[in-house]
C-alpha atoms as a PDB file:
ATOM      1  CA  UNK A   1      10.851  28.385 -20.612  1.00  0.00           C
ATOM      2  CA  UNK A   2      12.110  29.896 -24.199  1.00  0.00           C
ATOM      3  CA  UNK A   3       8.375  30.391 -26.733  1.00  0.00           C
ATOM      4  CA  UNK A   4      10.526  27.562 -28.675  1.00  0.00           C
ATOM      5  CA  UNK A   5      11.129  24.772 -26.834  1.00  0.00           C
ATOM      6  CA  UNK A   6      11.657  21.524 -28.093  1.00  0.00           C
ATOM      7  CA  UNK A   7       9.287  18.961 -26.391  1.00  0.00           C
ATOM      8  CA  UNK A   8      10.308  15.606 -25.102  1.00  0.00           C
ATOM      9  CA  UNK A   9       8.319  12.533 -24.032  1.00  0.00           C
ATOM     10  CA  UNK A  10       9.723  10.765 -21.620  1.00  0.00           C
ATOM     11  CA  UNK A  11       7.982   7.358 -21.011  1.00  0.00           C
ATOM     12  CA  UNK A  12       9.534   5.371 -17.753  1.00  0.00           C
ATOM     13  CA  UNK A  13       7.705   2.883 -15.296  1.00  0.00           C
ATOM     14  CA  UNK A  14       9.958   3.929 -12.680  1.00  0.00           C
ATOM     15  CA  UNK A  15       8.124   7.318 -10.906  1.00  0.00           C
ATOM     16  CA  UNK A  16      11.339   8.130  -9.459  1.00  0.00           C
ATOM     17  CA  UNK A  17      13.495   7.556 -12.180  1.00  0.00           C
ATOM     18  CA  UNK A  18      10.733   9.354 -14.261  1.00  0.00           C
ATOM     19  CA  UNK A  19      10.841  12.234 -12.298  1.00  0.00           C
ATOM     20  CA  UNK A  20      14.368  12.822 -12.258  1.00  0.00           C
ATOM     21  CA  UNK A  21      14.623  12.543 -15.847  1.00  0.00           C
ATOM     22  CA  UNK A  22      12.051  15.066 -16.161  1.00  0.00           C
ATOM     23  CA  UNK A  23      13.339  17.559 -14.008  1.00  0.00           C
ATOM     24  CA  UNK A  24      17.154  17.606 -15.763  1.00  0.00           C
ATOM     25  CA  UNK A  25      15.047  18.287 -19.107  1.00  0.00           C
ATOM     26  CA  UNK A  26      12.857  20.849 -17.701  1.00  0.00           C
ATOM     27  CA  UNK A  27      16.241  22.679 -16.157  1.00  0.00           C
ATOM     28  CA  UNK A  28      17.763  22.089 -19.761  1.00  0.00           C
ATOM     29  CA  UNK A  29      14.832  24.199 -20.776  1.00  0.00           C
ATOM     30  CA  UNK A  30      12.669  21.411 -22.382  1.00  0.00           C
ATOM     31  CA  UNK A  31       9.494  21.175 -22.589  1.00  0.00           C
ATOM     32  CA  UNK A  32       8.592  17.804 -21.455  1.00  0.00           C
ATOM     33  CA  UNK A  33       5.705  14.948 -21.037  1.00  0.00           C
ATOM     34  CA  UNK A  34       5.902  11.981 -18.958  1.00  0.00           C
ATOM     35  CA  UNK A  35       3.644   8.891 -19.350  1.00  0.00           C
ATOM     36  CA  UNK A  36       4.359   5.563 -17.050  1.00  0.00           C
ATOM     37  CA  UNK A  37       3.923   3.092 -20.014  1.00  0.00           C
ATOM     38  CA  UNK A  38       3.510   2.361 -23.150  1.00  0.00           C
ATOM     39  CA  UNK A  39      -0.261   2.621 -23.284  1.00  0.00           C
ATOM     40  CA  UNK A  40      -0.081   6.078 -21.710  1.00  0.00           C
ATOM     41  CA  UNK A  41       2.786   7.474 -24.323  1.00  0.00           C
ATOM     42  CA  UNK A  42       0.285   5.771 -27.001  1.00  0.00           C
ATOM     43  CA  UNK A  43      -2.096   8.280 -26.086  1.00  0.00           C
ATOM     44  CA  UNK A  44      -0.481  11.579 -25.651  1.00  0.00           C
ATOM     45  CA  UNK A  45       1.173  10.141 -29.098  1.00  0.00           C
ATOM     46  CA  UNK A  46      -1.728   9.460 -30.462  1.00  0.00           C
ATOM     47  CA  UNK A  47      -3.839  13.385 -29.788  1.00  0.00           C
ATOM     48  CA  UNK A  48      -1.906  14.917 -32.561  1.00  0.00           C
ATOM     49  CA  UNK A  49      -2.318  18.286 -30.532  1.00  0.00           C
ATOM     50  CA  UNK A  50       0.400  17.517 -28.624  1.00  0.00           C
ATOM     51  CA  UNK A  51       3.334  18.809 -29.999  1.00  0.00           C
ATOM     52  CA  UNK A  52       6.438  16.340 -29.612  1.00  0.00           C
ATOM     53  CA  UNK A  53       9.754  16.532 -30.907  1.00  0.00           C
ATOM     54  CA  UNK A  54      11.270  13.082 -29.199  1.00  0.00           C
ATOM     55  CA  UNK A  55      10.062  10.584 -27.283  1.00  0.00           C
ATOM     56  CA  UNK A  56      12.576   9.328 -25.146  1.00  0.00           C
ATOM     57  CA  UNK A  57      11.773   5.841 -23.428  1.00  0.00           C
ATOM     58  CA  UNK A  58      12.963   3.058 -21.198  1.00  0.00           C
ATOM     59  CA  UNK A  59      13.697  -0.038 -23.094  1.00  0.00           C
ATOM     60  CA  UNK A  60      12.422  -2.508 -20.299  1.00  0.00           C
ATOM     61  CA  UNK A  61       8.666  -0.750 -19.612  1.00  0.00           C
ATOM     62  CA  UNK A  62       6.409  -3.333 -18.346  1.00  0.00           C
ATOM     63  CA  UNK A  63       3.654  -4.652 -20.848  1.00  0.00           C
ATOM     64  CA  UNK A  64       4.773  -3.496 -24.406  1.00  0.00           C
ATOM     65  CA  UNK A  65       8.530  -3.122 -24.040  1.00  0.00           C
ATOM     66  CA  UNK A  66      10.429   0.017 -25.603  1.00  0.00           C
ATOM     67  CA  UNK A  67      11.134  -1.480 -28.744  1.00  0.00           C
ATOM     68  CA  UNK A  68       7.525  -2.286 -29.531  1.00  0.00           C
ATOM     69  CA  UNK A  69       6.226   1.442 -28.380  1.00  0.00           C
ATOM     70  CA  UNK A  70       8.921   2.869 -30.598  1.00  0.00           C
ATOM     71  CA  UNK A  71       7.198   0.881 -33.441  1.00  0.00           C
ATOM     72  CA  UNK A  72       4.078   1.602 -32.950  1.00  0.00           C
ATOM     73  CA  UNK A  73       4.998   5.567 -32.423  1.00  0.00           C
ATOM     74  CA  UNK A  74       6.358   5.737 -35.654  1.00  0.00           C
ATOM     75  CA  UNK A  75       3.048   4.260 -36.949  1.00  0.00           C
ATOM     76  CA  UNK A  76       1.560   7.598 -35.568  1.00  0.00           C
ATOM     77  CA  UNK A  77       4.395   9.838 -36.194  1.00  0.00           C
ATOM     78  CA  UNK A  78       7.063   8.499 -39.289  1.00  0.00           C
ATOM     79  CA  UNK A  79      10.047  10.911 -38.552  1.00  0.00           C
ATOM     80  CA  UNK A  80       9.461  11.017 -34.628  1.00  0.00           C
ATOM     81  CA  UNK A  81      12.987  10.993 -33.282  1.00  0.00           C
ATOM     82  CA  UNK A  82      13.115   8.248 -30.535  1.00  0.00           C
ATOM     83  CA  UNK A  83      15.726   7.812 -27.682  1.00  0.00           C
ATOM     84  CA  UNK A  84      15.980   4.260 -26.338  1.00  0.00           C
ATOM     85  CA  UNK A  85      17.602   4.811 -22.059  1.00  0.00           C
ATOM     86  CA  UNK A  86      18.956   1.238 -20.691  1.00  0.00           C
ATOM     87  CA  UNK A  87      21.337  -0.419 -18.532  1.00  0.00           C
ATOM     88  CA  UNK A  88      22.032  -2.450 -21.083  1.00  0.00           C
ATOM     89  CA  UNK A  89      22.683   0.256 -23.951  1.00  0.00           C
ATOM     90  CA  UNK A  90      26.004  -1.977 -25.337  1.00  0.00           C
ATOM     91  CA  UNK A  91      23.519  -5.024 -25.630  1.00  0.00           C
ATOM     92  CA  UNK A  92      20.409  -3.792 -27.217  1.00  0.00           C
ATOM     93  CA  UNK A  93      19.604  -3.795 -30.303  1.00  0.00           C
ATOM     94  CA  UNK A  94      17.470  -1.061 -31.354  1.00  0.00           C
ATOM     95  CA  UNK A  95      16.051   0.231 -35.123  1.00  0.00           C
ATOM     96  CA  UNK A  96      18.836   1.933 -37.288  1.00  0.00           C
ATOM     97  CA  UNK A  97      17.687   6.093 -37.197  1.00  0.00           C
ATOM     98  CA  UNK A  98      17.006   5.122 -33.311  1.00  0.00           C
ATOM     99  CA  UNK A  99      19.127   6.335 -30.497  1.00  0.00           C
ATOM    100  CA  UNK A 100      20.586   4.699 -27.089  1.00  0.00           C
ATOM    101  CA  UNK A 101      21.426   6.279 -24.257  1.00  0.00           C
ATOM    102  CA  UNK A 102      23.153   4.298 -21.520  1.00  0.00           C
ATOM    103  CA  UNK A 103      22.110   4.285 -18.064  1.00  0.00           C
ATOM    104  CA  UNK A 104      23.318   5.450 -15.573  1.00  0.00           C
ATOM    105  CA  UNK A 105      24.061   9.024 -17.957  1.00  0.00           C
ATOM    106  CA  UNK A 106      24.766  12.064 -16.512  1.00  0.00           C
ATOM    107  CA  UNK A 107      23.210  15.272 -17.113  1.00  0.00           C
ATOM    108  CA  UNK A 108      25.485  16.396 -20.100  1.00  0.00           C
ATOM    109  CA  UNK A 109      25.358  13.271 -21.751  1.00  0.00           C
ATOM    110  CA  UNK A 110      21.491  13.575 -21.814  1.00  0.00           C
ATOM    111  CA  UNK A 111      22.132  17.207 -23.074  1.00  0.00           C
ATOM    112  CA  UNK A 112      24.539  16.337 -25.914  1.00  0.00           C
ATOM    113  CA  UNK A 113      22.442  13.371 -26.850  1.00  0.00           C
ATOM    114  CA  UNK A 114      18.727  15.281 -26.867  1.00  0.00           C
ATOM    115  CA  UNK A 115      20.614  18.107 -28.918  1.00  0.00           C
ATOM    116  CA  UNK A 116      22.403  16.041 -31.211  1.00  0.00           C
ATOM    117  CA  UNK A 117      19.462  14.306 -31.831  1.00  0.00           C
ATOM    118  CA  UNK A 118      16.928  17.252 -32.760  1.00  0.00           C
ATOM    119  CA  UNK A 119      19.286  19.266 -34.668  1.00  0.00           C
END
């Protein structure tokens, strides 16, 4: 893991899908948090010790949806870079300075995206 490491939280309410995620980050040398919801990535979010450079979420999460956690993370952090994932990435309609990633993506596509994102 490189001293400078960008960190990414990943918030997805499927463990598997989660998981996965995180591991193609952590082998693209990121540093990265996971939370299950939207309450969860609140928190870490919200313990301004935790260094994060993009939070990267599901769009359908259950309770808050994506769109409504990527709100209220910019309420905590203004210029947090945020990276909507969904199977329905042609159809949603997300915030203008936020990202989509379609799913399924493969590994470079994450890659390109993530970088482009926090240059």
């Amino acid at each position: 893991m490189s001293a400078n490491a960008s960190t990414i939280l990943v918030v997805e309410d499927d463990d598997i899908v989660r998981m996965l995620i995180v591991d193609v980050l952590e082998e693209l040398e990121f540093e990265v948090l996971g939370a299950n919801d939207g309450e969860s990535a609140l928190a870490i979010l919200g313990n301004l010790n935790n260094h994060i450079d993009l939070m990267m979420t599901d769009k359908g999460l259950p309770g808050m949806d994506g769109i409504e956690l990527a709100n209220k993370a910019r309420e905590l952090r203004p210029a947090l870079p945020i990276l909507f994932a969904s199977g329905y990435a042609e159809t949603i309609e997300v915030p203008g300075d936020m990202h989509v990633i379609g799913k399924p993506f493969s590994i470079d596509q994450l890659r390109d995206k993530v970088k482009s994102m926090l240059e």
